[in-house]
PDB file of N, CA and C in Angstrom:
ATOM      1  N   UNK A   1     -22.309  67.269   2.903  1.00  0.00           N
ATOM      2  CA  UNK A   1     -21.490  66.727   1.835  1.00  0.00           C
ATOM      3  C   UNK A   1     -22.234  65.587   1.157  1.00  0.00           C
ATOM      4  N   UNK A   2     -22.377  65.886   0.128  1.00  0.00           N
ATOM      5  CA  UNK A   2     -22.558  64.442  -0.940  1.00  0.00           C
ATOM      6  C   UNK A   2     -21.800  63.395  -1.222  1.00  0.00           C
ATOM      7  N   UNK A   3     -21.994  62.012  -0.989  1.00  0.00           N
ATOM      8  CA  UNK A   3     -21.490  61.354  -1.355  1.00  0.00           C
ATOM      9  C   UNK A   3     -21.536  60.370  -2.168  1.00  0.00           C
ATOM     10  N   UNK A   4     -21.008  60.080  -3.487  1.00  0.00           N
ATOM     11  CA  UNK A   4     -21.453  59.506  -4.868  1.00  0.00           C
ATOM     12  C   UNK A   4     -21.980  57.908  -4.448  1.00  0.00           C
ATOM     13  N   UNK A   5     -22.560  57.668  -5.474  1.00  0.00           N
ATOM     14  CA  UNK A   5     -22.666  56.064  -5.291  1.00  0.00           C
ATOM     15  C   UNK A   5     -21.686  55.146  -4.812  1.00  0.00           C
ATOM     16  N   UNK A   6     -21.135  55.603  -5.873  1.00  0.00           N
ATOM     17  CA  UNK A   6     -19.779  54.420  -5.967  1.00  0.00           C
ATOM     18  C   UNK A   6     -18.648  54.910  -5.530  1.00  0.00           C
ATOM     19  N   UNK A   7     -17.291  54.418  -5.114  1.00  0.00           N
ATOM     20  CA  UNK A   7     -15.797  54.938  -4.945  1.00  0.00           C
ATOM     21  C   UNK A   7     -15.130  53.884  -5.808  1.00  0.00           C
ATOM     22  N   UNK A   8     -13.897  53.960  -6.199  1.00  0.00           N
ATOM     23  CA  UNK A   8     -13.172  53.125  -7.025  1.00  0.00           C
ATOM     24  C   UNK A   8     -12.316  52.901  -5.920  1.00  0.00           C
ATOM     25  N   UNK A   9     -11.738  51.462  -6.012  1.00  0.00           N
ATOM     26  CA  UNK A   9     -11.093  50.923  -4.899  1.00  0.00           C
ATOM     27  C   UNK A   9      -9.589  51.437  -4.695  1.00  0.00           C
ATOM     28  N   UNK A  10      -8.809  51.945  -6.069  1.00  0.00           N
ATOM     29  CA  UNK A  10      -7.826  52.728  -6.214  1.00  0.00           C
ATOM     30  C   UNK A  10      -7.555  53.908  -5.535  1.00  0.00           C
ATOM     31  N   UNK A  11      -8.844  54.555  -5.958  1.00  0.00           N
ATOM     32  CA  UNK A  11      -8.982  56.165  -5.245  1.00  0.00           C
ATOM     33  C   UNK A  11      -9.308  55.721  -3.381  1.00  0.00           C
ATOM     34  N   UNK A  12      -9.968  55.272  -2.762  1.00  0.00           N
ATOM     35  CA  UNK A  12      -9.851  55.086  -1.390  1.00  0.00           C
ATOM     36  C   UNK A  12      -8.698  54.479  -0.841  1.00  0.00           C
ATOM     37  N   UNK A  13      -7.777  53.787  -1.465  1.00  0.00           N
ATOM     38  CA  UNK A  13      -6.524  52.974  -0.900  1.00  0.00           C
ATOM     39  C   UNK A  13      -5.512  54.372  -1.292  1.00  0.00           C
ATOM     40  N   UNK A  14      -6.003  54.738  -2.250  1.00  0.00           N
ATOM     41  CA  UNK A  14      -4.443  56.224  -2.414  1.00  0.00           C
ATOM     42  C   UNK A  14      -4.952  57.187  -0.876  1.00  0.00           C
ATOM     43  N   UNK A  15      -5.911  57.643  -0.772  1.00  0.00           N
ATOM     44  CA  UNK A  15      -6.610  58.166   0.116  1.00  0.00           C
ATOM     45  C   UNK A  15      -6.191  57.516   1.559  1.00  0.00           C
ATOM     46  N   UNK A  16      -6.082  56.270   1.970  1.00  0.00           N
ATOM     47  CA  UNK A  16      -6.512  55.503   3.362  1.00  0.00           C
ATOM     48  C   UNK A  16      -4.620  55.287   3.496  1.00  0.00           C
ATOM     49  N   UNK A  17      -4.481  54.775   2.580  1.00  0.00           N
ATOM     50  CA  UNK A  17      -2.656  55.030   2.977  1.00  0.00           C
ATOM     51  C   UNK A  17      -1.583  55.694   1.811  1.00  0.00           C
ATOM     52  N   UNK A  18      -1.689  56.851   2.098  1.00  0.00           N
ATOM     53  CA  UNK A  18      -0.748  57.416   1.014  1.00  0.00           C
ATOM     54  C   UNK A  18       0.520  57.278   1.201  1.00  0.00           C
ATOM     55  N   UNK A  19       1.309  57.070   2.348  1.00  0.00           N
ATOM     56  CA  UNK A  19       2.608  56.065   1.823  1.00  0.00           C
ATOM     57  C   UNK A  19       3.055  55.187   1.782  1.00  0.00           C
ATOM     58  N   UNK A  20       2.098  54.885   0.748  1.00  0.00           N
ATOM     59  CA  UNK A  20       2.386  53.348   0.641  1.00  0.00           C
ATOM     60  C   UNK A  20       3.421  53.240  -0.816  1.00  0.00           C
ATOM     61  N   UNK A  21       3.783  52.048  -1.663  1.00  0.00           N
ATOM     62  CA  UNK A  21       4.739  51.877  -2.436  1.00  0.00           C
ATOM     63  C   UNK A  21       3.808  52.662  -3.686  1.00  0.00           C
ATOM     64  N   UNK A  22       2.932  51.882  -3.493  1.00  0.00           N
ATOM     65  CA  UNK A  22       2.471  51.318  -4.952  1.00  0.00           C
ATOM     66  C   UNK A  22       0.756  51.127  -4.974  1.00  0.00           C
ATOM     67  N   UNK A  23      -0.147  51.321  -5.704  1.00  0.00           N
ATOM     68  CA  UNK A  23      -1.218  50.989  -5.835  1.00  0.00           C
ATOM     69  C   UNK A  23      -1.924  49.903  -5.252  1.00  0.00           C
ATOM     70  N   UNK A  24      -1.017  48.705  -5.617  1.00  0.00           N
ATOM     71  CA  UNK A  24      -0.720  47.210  -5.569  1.00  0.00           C
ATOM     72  C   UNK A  24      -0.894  47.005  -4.054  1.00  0.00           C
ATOM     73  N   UNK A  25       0.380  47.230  -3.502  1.00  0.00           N
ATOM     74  CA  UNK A  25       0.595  47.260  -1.985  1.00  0.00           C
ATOM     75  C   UNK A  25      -0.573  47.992  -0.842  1.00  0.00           C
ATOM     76  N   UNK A  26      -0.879  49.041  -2.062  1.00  0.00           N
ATOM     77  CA  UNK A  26      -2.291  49.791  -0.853  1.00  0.00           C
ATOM     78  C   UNK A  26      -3.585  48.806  -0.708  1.00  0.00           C
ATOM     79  N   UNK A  27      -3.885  48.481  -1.588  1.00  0.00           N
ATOM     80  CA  UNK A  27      -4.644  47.301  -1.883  1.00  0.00           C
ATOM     81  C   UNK A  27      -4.629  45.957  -1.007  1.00  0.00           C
ATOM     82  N   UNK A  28      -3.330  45.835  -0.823  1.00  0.00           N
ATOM     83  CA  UNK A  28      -3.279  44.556  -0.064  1.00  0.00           C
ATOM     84  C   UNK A  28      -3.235  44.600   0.960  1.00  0.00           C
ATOM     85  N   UNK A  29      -2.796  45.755   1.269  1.00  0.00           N
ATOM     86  CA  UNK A  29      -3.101  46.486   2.475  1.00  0.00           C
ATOM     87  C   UNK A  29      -4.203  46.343   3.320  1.00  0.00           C
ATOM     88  N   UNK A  30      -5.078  47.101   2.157  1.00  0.00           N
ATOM     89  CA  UNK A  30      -6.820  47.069   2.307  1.00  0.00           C
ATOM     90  C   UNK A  30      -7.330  45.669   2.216  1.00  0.00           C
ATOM     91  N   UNK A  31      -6.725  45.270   1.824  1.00  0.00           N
ATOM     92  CA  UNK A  31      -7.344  43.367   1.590  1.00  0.00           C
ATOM     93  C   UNK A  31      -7.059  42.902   3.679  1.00  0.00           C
ATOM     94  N   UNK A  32      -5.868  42.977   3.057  1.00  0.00           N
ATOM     95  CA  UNK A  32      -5.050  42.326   4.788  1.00  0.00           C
ATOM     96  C   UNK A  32      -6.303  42.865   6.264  1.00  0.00           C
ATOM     97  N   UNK A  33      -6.313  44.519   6.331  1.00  0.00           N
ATOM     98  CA  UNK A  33      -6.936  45.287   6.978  1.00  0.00           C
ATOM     99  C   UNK A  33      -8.265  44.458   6.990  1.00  0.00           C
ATOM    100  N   UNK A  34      -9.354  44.049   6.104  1.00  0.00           N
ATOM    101  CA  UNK A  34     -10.319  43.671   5.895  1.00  0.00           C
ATOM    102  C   UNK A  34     -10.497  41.571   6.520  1.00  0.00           C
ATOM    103  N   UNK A  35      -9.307  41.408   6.125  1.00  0.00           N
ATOM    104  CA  UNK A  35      -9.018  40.119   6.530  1.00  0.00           C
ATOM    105  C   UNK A  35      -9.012  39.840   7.873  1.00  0.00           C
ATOM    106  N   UNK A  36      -8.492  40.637   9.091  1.00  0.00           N
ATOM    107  CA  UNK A  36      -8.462  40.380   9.832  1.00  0.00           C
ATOM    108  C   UNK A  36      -9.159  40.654  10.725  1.00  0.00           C
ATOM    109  N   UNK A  37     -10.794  41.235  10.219  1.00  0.00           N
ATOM    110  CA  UNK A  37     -11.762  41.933  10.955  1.00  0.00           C
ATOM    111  C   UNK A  37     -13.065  40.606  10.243  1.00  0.00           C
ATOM    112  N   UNK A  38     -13.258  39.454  10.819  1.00  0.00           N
ATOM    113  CA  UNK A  38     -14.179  39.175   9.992  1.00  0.00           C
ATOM    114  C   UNK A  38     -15.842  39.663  10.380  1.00  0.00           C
ATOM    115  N   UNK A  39     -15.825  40.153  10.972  1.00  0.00           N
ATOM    116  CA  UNK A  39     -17.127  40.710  11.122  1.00  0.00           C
ATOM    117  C   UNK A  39     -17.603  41.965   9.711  1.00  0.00           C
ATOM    118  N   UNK A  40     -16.411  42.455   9.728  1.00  0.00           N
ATOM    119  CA  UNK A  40     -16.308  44.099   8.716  1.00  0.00           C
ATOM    120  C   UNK A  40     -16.170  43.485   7.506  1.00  0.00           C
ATOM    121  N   UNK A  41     -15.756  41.562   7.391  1.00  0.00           N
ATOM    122  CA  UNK A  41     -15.633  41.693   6.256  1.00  0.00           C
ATOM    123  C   UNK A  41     -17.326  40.675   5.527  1.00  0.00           C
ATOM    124  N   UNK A  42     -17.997  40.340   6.683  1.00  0.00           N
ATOM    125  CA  UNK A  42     -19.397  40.120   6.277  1.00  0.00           C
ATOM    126  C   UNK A  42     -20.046  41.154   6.042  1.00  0.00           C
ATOM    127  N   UNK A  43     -19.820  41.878   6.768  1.00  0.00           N
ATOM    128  CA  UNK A  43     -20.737  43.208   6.689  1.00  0.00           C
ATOM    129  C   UNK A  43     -20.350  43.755   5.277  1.00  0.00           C
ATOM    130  N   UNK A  44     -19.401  43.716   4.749  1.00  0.00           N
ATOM    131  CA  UNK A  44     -19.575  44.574   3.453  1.00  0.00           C
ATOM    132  C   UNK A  44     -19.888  43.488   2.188  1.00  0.00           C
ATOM    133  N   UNK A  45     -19.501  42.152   2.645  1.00  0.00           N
ATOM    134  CA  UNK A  45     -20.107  40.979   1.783  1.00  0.00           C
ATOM    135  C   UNK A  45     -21.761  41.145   1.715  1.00  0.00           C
ATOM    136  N   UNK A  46     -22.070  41.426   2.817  1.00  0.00           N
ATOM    137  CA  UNK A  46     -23.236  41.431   2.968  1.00  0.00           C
ATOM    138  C   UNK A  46     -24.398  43.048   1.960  1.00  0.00           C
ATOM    139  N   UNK A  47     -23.102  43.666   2.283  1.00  0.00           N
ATOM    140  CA  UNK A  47     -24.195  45.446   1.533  1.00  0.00           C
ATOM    141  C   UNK A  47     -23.533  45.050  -0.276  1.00  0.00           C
ATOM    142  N   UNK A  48     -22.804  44.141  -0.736  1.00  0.00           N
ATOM    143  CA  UNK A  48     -23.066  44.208  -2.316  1.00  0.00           C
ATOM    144  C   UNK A  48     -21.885  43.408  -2.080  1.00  0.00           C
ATOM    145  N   UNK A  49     -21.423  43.053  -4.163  1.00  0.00           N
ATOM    146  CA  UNK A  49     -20.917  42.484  -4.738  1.00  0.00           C
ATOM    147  C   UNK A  49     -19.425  42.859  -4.235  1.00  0.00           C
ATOM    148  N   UNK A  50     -18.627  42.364  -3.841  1.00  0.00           N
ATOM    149  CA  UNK A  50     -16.863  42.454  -3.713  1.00  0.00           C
ATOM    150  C   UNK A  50     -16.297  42.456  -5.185  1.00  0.00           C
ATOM    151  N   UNK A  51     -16.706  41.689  -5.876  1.00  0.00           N
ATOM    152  CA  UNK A  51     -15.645  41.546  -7.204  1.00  0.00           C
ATOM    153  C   UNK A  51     -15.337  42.600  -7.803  1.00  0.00           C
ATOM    154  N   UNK A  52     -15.564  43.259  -7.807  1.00  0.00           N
ATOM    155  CA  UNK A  52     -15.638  44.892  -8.858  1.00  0.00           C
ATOM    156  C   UNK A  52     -14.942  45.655  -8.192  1.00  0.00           C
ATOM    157  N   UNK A  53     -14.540  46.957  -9.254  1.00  0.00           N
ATOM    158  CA  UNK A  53     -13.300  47.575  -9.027  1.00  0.00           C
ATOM    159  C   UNK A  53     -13.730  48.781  -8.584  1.00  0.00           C
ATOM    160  N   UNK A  54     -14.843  48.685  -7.277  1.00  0.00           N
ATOM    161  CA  UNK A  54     -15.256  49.813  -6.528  1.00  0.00           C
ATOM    162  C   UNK A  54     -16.390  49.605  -5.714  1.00  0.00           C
ATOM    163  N   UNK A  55     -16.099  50.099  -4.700  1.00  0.00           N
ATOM    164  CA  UNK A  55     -17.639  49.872  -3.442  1.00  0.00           C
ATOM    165  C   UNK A  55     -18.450  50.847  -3.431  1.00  0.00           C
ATOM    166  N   UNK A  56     -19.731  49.963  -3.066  1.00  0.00           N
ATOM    167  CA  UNK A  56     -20.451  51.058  -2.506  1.00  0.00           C
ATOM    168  C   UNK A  56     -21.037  51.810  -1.645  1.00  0.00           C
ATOM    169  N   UNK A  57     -21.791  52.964  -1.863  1.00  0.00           N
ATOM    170  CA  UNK A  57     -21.690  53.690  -0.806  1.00  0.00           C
ATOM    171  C   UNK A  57     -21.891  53.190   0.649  1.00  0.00           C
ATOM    172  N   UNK A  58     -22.537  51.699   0.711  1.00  0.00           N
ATOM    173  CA  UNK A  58     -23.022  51.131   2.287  1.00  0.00           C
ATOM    174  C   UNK A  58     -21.696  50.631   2.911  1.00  0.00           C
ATOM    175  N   UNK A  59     -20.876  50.198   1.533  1.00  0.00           N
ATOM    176  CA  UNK A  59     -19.295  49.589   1.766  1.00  0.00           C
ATOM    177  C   UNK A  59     -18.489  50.106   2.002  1.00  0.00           C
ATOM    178  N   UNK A  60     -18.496  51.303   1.562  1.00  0.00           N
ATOM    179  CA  UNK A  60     -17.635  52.511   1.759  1.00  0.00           C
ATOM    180  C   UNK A  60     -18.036  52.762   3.544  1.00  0.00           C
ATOM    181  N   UNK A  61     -19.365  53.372   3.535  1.00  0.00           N
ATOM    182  CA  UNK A  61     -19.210  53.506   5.107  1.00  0.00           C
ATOM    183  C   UNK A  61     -19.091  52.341   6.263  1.00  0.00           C
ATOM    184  N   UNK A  62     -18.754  51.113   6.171  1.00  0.00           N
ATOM    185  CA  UNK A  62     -18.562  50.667   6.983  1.00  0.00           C
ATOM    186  C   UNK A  62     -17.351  50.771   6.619  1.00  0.00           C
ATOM    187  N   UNK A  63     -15.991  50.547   5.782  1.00  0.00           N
ATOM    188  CA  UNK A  63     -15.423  50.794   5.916  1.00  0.00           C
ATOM    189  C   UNK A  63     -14.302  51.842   6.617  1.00  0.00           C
ATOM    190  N   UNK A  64     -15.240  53.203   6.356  1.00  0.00           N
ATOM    191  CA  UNK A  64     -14.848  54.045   7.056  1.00  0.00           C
ATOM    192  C   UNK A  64     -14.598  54.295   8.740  1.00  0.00           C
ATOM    193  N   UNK A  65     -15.880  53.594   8.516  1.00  0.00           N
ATOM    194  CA  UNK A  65     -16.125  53.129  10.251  1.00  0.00           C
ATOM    195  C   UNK A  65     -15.572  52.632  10.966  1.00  0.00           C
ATOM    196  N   UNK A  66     -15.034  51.730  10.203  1.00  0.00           N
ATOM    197  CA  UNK A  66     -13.624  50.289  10.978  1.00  0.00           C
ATOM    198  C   UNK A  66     -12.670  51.341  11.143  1.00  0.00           C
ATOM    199  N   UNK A  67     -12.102  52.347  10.076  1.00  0.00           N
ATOM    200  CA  UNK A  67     -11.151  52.734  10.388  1.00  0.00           C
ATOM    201  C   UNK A  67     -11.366  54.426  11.303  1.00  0.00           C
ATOM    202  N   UNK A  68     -12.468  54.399  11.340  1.00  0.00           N
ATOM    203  CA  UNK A  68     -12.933  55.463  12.654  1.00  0.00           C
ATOM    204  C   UNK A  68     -12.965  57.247  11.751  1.00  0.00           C
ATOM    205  N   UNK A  69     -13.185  57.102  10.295  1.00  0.00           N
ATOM    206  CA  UNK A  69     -12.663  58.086   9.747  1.00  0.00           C
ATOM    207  C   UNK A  69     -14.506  59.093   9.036  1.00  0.00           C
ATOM    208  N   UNK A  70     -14.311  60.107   9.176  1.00  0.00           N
ATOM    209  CA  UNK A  70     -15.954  60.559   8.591  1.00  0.00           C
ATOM    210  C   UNK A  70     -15.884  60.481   6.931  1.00  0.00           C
ATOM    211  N   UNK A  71     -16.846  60.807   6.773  1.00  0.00           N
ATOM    212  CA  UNK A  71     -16.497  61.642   5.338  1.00  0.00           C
ATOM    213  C   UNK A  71     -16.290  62.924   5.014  1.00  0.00           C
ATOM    214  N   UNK A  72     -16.058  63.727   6.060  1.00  0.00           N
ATOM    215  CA  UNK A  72     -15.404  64.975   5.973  1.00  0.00           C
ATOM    216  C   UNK A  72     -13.936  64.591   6.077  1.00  0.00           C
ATOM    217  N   UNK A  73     -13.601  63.789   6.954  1.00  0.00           N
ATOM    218  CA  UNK A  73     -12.368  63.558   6.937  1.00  0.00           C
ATOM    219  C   UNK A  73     -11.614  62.761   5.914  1.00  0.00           C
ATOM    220  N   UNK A  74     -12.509  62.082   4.655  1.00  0.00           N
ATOM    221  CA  UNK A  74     -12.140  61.160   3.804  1.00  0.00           C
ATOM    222  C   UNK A  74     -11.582  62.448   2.683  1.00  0.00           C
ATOM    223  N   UNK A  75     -12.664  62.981   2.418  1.00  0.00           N
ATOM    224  CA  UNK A  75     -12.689  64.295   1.458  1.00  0.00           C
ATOM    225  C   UNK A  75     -11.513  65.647   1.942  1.00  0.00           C
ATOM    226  N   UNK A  76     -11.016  65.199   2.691  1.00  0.00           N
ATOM    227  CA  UNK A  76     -10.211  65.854   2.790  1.00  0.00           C
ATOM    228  C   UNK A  76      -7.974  65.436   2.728  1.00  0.00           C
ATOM    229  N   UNK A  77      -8.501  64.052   2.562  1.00  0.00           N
ATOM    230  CA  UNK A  77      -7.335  63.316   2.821  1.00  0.00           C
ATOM    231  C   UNK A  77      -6.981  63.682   1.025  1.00  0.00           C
TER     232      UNK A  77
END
């Protein structure tokens, strides 16, 4: 499987918790989740820029990682 550069932070939070309320709420979700791991959250400080409205691919996989998930299993959610 290929996996693009980039993900948009929208599309992985609809993906990582789909019942959630709201866009908003998945997000903070993902914020909260990230908050309370500070190791996971150097590590992705560390592979690029946070401000922007999408990670990348090094961010994406640690992310994935924290939450124990492949990318077969992302691409399929």
């Amino acid at each position: 499987m290929t996996v693009k550069r980039t993900i948009l932070k929208q599309d992985l939070v609809k993906k990582l918790y789909p019942n959630s309320i709201s866009i908003k709420s998945a997000m903070q979700q993902l914020r909260n989740e990230i908050e309370i791991c500070p190791t996971l959250k150097e590590q992705i400080e560390l592979a690029g820029n946070t401000k922007r409205h999408y990670f990348n691919k090094q961010q994406l996989l640690l992310i994935l990682d924290h939450f124990c998930i492949t990318l077969e299993e992302l691409e399929q959610l």
